[in-house]
C-alpha atoms as a PDB file:
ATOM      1  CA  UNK A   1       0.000   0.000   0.000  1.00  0.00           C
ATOM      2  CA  UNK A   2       1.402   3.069  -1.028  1.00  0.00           C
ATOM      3  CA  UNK A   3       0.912   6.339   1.321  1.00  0.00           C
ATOM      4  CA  UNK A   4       0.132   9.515  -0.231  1.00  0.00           C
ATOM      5  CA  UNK A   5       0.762  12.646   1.214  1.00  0.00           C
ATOM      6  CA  UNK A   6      -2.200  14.819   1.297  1.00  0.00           C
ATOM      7  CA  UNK A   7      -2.532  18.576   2.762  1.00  0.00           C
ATOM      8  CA  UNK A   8      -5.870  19.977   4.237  1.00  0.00           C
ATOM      9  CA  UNK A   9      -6.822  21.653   0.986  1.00  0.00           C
ATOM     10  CA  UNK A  10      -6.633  17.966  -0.822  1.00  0.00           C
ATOM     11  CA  UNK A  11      -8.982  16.566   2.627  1.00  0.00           C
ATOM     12  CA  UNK A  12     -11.720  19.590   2.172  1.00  0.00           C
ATOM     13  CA  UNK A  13     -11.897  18.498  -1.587  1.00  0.00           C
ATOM     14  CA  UNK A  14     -12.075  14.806  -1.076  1.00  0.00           C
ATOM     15  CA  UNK A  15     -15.328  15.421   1.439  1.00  0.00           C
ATOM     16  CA  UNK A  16     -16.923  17.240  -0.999  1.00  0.00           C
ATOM     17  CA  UNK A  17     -16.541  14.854  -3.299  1.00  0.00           C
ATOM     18  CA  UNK A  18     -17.796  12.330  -0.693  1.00  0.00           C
ATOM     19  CA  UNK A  19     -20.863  14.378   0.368  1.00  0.00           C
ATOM     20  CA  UNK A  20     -21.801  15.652  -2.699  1.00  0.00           C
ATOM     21  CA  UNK A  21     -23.039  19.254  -2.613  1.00  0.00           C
ATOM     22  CA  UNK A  22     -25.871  20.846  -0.508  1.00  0.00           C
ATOM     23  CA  UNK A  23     -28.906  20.026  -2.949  1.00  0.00           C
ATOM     24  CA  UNK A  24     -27.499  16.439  -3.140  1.00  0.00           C
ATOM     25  CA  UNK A  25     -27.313  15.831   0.200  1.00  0.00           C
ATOM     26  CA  UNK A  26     -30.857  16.894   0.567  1.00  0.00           C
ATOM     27  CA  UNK A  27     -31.968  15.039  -2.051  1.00  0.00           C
ATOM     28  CA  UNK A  28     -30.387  12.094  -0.619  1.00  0.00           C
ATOM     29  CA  UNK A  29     -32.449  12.863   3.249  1.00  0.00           C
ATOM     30  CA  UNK A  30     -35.234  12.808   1.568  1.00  0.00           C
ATOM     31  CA  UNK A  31     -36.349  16.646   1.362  1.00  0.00           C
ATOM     32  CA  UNK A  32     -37.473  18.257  -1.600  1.00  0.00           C
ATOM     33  CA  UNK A  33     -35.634  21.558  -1.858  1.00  0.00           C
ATOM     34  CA  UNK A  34     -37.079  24.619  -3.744  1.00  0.00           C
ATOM     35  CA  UNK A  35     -35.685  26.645  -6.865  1.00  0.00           C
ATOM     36  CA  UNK A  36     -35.418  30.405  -5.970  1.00  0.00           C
ATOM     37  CA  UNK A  37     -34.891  32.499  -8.955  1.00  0.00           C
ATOM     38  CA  UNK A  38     -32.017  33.173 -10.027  1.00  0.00           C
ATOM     39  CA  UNK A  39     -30.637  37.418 -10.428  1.00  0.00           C
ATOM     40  CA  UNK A  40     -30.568  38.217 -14.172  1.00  0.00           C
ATOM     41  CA  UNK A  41     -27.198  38.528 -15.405  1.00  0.00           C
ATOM     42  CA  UNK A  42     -27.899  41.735 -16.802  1.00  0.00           C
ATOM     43  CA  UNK A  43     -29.184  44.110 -15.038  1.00  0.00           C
ATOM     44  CA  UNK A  44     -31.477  46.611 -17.057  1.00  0.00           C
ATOM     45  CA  UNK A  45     -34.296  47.381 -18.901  1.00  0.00           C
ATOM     46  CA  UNK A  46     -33.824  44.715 -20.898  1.00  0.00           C
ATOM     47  CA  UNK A  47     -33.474  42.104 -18.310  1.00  0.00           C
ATOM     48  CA  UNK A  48     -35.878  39.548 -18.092  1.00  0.00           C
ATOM     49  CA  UNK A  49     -38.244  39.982 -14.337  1.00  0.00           C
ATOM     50  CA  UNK A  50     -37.975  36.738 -12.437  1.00  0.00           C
ATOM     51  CA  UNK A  51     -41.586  35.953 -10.800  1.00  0.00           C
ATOM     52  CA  UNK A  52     -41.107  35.322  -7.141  1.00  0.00           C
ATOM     53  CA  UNK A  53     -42.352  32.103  -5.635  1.00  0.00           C
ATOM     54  CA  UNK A  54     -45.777  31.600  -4.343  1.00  0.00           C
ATOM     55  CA  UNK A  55     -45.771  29.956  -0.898  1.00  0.00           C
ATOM     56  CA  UNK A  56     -49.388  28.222   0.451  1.00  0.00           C
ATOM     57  CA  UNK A  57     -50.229  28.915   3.938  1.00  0.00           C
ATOM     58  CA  UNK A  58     -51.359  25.769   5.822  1.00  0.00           C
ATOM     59  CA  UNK A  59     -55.429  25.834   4.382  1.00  0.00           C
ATOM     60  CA  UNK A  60     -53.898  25.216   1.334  1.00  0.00           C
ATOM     61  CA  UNK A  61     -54.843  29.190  -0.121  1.00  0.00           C
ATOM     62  CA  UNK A  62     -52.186  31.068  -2.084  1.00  0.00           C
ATOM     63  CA  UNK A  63     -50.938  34.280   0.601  1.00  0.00           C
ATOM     64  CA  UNK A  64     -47.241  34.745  -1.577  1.00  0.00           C
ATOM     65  CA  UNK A  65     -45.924  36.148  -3.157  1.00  0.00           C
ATOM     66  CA  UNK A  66     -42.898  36.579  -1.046  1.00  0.00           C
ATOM     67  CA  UNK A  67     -39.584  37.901  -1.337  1.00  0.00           C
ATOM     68  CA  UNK A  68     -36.774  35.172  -2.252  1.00  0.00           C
ATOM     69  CA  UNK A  69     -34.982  35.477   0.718  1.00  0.00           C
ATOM     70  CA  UNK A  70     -38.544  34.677   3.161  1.00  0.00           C
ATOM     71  CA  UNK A  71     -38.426  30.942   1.163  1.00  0.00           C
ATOM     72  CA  UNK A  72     -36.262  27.965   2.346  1.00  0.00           C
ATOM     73  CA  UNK A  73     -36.456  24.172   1.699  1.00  0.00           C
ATOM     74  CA  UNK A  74     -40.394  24.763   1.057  1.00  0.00           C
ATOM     75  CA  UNK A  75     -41.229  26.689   3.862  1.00  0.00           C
ATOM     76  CA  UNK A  76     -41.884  30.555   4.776  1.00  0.00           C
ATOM     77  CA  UNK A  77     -40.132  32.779   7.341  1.00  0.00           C
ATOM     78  CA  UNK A  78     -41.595  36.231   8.001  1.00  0.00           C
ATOM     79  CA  UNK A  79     -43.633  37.939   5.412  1.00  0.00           C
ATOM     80  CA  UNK A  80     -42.076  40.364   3.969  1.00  0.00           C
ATOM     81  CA  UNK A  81     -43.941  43.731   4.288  1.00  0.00           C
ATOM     82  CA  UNK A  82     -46.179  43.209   1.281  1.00  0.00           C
ATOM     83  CA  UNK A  83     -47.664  40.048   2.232  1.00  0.00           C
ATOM     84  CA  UNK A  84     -50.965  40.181   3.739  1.00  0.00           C
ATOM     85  CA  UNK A  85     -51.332  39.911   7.194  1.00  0.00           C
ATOM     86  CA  UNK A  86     -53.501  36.736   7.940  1.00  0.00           C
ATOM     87  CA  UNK A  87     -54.721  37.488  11.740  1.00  0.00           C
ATOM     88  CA  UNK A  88     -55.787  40.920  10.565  1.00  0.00           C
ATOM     89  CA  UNK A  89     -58.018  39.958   7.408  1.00  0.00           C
ATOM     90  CA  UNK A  90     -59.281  37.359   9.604  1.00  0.00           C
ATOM     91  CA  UNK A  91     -60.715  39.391  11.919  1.00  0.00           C
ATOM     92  CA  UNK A  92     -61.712  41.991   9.634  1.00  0.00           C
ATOM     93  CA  UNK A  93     -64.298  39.276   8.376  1.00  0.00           C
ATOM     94  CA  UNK A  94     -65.508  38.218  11.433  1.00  0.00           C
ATOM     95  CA  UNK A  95     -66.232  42.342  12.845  1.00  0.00           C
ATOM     96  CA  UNK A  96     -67.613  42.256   9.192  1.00  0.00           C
ATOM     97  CA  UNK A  97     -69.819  39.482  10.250  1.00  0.00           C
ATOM     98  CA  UNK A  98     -70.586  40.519  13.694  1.00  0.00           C
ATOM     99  CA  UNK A  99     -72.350  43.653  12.297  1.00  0.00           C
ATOM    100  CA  UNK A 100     -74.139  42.237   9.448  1.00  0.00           C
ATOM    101  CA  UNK A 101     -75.765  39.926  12.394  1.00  0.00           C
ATOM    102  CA  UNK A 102     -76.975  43.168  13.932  1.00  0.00           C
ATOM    103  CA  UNK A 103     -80.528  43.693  13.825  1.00  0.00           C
ATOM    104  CA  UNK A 104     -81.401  46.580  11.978  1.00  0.00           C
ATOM    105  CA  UNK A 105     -84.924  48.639  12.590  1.00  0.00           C
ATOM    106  CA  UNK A 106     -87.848  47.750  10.436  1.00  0.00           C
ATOM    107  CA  UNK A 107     -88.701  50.814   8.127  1.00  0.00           C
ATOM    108  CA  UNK A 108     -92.458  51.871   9.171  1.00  0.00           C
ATOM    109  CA  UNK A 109     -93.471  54.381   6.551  1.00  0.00           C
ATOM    110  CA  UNK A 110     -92.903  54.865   3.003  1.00  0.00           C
ATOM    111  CA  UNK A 111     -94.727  58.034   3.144  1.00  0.00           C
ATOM    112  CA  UNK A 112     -91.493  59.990   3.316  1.00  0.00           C
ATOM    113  CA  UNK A 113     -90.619  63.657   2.739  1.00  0.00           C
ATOM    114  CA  UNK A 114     -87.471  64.301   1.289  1.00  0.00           C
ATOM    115  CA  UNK A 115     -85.258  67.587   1.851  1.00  0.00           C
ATOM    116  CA  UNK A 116     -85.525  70.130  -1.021  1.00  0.00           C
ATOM    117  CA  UNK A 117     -82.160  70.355  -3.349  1.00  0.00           C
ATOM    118  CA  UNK A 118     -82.115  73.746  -2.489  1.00  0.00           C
ATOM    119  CA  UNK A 119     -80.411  72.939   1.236  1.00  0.00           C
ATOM    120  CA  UNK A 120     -78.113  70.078  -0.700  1.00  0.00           C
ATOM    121  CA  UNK A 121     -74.552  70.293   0.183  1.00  0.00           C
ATOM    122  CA  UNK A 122     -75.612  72.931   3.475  1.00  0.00           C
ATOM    123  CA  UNK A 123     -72.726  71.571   5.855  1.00  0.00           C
ATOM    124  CA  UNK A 124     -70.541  73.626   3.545  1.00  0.00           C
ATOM    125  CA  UNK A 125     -72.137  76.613   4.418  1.00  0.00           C
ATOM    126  CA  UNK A 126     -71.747  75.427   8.487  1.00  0.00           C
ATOM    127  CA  UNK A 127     -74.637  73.520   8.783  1.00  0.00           C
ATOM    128  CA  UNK A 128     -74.115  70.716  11.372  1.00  0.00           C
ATOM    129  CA  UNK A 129     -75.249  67.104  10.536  1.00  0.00           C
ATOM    130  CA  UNK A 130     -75.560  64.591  13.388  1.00  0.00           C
ATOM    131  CA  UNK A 131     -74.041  61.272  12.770  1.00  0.00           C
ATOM    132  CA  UNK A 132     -76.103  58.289  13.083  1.00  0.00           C
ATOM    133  CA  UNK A 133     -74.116  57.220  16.038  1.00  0.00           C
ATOM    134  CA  UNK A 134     -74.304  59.950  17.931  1.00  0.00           C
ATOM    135  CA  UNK A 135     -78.054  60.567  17.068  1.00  0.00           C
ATOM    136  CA  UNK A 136     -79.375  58.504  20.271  1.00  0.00           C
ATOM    137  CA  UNK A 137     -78.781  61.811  22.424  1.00  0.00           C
ATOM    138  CA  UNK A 138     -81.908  63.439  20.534  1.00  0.00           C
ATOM    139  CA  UNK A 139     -83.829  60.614  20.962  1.00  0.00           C
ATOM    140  CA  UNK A 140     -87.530  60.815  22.088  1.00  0.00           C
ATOM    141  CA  UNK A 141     -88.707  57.460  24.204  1.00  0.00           C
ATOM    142  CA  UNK A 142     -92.158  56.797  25.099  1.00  0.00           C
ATOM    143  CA  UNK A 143     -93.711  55.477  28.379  1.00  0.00           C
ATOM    144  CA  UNK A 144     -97.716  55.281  29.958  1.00  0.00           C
ATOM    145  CA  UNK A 145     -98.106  58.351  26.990  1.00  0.00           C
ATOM    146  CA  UNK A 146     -95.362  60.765  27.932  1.00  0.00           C
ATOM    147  CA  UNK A 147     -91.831  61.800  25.888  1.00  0.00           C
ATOM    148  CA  UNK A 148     -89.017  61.355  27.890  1.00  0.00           C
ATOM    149  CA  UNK A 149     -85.810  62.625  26.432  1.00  0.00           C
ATOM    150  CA  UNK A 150     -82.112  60.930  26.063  1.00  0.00           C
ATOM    151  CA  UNK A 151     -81.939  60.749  29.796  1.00  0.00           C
ATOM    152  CA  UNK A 152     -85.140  59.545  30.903  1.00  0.00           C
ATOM    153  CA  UNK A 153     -86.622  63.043  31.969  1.00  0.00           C
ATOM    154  CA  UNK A 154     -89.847  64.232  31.003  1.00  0.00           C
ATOM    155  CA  UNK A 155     -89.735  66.183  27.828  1.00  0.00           C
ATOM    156  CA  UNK A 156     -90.243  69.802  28.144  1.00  0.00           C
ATOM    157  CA  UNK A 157     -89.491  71.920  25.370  1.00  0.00           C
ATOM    158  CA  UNK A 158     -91.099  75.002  23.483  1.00  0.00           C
ATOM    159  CA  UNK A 159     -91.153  75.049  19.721  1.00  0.00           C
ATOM    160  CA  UNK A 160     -88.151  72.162  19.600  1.00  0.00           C
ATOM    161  CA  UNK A 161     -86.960  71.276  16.195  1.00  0.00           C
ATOM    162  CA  UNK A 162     -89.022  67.355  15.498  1.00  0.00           C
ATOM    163  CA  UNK A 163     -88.306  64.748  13.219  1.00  0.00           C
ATOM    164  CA  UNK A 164     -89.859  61.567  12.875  1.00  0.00           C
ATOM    165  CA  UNK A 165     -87.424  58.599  10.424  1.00  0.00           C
ATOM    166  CA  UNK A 166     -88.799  56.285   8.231  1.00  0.00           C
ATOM    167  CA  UNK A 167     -88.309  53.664  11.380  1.00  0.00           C
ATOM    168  CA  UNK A 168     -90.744  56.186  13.157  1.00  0.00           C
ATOM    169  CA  UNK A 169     -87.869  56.754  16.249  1.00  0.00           C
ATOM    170  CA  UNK A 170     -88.777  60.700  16.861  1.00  0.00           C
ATOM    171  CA  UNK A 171     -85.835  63.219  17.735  1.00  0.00           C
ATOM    172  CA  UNK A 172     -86.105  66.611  19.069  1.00  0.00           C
ATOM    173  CA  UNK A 173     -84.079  69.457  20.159  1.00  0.00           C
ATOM    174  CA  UNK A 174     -84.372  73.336  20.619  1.00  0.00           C
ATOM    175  CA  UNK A 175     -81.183  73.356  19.440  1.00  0.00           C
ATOM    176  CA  UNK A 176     -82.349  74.893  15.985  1.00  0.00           C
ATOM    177  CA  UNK A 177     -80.469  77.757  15.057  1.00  0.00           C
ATOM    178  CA  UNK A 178     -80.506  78.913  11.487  1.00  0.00           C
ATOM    179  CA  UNK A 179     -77.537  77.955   9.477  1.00  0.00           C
ATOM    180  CA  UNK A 180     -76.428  75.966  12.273  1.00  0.00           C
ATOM    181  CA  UNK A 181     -78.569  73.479  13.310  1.00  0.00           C
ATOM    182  CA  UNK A 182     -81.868  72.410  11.612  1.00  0.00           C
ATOM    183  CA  UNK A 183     -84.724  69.782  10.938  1.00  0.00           C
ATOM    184  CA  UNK A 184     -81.769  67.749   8.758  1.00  0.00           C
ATOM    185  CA  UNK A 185     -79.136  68.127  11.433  1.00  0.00           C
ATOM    186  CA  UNK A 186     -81.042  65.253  13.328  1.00  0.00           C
ATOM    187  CA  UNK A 187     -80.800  62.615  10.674  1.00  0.00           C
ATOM    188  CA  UNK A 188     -78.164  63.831   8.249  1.00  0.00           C
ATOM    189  CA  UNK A 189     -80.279  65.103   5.379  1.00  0.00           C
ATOM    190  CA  UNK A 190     -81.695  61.430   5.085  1.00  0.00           C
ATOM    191  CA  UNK A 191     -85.874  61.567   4.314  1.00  0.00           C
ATOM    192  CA  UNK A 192     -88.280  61.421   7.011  1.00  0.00           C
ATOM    193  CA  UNK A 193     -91.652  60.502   7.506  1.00  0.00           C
ATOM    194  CA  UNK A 194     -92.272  63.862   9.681  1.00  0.00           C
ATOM    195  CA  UNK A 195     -90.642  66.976  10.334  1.00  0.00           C
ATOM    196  CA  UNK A 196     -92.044  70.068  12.346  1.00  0.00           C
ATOM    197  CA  UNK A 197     -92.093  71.643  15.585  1.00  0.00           C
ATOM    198  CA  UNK A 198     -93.781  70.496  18.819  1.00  0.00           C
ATOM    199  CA  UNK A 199     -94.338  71.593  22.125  1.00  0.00           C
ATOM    200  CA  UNK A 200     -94.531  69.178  25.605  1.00  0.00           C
ATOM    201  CA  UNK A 201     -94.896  70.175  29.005  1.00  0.00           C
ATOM    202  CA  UNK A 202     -93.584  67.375  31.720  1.00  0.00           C
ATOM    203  CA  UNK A 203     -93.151  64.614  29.101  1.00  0.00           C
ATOM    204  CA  UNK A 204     -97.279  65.550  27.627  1.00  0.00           C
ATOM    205  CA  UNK A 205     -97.046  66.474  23.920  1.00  0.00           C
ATOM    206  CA  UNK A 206     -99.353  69.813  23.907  1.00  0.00           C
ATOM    207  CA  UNK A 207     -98.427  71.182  20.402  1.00  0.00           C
ATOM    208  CA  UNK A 208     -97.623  69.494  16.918  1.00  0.00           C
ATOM    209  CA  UNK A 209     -97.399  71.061  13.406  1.00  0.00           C
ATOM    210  CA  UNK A 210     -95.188  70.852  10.085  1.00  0.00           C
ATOM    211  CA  UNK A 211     -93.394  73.544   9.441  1.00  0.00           C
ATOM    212  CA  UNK A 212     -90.320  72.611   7.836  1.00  0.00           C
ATOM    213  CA  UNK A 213     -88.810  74.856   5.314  1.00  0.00           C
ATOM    214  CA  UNK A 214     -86.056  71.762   4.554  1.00  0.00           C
ATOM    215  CA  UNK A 215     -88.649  68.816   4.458  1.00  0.00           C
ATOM    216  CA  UNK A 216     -91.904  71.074   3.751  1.00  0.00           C
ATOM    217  CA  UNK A 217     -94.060  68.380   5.173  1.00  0.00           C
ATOM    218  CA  UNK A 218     -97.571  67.471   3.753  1.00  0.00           C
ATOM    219  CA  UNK A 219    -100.576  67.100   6.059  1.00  0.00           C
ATOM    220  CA  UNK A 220    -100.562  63.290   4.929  1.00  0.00           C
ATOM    221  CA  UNK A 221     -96.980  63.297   6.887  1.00  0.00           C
ATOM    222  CA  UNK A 222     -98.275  64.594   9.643  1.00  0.00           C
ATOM    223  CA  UNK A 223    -101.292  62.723  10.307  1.00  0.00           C
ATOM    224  CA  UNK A 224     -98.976  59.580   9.733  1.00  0.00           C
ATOM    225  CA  UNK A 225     -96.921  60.975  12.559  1.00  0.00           C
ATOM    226  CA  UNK A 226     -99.489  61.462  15.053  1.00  0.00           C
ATOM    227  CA  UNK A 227    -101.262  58.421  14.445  1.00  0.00           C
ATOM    228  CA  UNK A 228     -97.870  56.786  15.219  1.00  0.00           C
ATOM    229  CA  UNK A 229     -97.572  58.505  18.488  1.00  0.00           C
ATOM    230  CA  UNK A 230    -101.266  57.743  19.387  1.00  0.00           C
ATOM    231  CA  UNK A 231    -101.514  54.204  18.951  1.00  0.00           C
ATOM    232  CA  UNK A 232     -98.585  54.799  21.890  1.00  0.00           C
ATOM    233  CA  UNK A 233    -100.743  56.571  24.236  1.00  0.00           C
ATOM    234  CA  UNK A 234     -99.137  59.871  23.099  1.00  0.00           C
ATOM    235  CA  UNK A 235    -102.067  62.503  22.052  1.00  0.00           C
ATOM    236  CA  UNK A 236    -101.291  66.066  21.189  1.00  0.00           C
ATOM    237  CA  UNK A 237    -103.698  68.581  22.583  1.00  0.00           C
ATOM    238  CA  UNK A 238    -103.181  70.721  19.292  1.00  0.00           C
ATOM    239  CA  UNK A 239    -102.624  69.640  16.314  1.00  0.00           C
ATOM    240  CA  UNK A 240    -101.460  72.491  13.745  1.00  0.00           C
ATOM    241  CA  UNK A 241    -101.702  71.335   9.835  1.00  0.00           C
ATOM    242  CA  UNK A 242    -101.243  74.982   8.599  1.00  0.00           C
ATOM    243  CA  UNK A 243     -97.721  76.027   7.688  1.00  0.00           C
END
């Protein structure tokens, strides 16, 4: 047997030659590894764009594609900044869902008045509209045939601003102020089935009418609105279908 001197660079060469290289070897283990796409060699206009992988999350659905770099033997690392964030569109669905589930109030009246183009576009002009969210505050309940207001107080107010929606929920407020606050401030320009002022004296309605220069209700409106409020015990001691 002959000995041959060898020197470490001849020993690093010979293992590689024994091991094969890295894709080999994981060929060999069984893995499957992936091809990442290779930099053009030119680098240009001309150069051909390499797609990047698409990676499947683990419901099988497409969420690449990803950055080289993020893929590895078949698996992901941390999204890059352009992949979607799972957790977040996942909950986005189910808030979605949560609110479709709500119940939402039965419309009562198709009767409705709408407000005259002339006051379109008003909140330009400093006209405040009350969101629908915030709208409960000018609420007007109803118990044994008295108004009570947002708080549960007896309803007193003289010449208040009334509107009744299509749901027939009534809102009030003397807060009407021309320019500033009027019959479409309480539901956002939307139609309603009444609009006019009214007058109640410790939670008894005393005074109704129509006079609405935005909504310019009819007497049909009106009536519809009372009625409403009657068949809850609520009766108006005047009832005012002049304008």
């Amino acid at each position: 047997m002959t000995l041959v001197k060898t020197t470490p660079i001849k020993l690093a060469a010979l293992a590689l030659l024994t091991m094969g290289t890295p894709r080999q070897s994981a060929m060999q283990a069984g893995h499957r590894p992936v091809d990442l796409p290779r930099a053009p060699a030119a680098m240009g206009p001309s150069a051909p764009r390499q797609p990047l992988p698409m990676v499947s999350d683990r419901t099988g659905s497409t969420v690449g594609p990803f950055a080289p770099h993020t893929v590895a033997w078949g698996m992901a690392s941390e999204p890059t900044s352009g992949a979607p964030d799972a957790l977040a569109m996942i909950a986005g669905l189910n808030a979605r869902t949560a609110d479709e589930a709500k119940p939402t109030p039965t419309q009562r009246f198709s009767n409705l008045a709408t407000m005259r183009r002339h006051y379109e576009g008003e909140t330009t002009l400093g006209v405040r509209y009350v969101a629908p969210e915030q709208r409960a505050q000018y609420a007007v309940s109803i118990k044994d045939g008295k108004l009570f207001d947002a708080n549960s107080r007896p309803l007193d107010v003289v010449g208040a601003c009334a509107v009744m929606d299509a749901t027939g929920q009534l809102y009030a407020t003397e807060e009407c102020n021309e320019w500033v606050f009027h019959h479409s401030s309480l539901v956002g320009g939307e139609p309603v089935a009444y609009a006019g002022d009214i007058y109640a004296v410790d939670g008894r309605l005393q005074y109704i009418d129509r006079r609405s220069g935005h909504y310019q209700t009819t007497t049909a409106q009106l009536n519809q609105a009372v009625r409403h409020l009657e068949e809850q015990g609520v009766h108006s001691r005047y009832v005012d279908t002049g304008v």
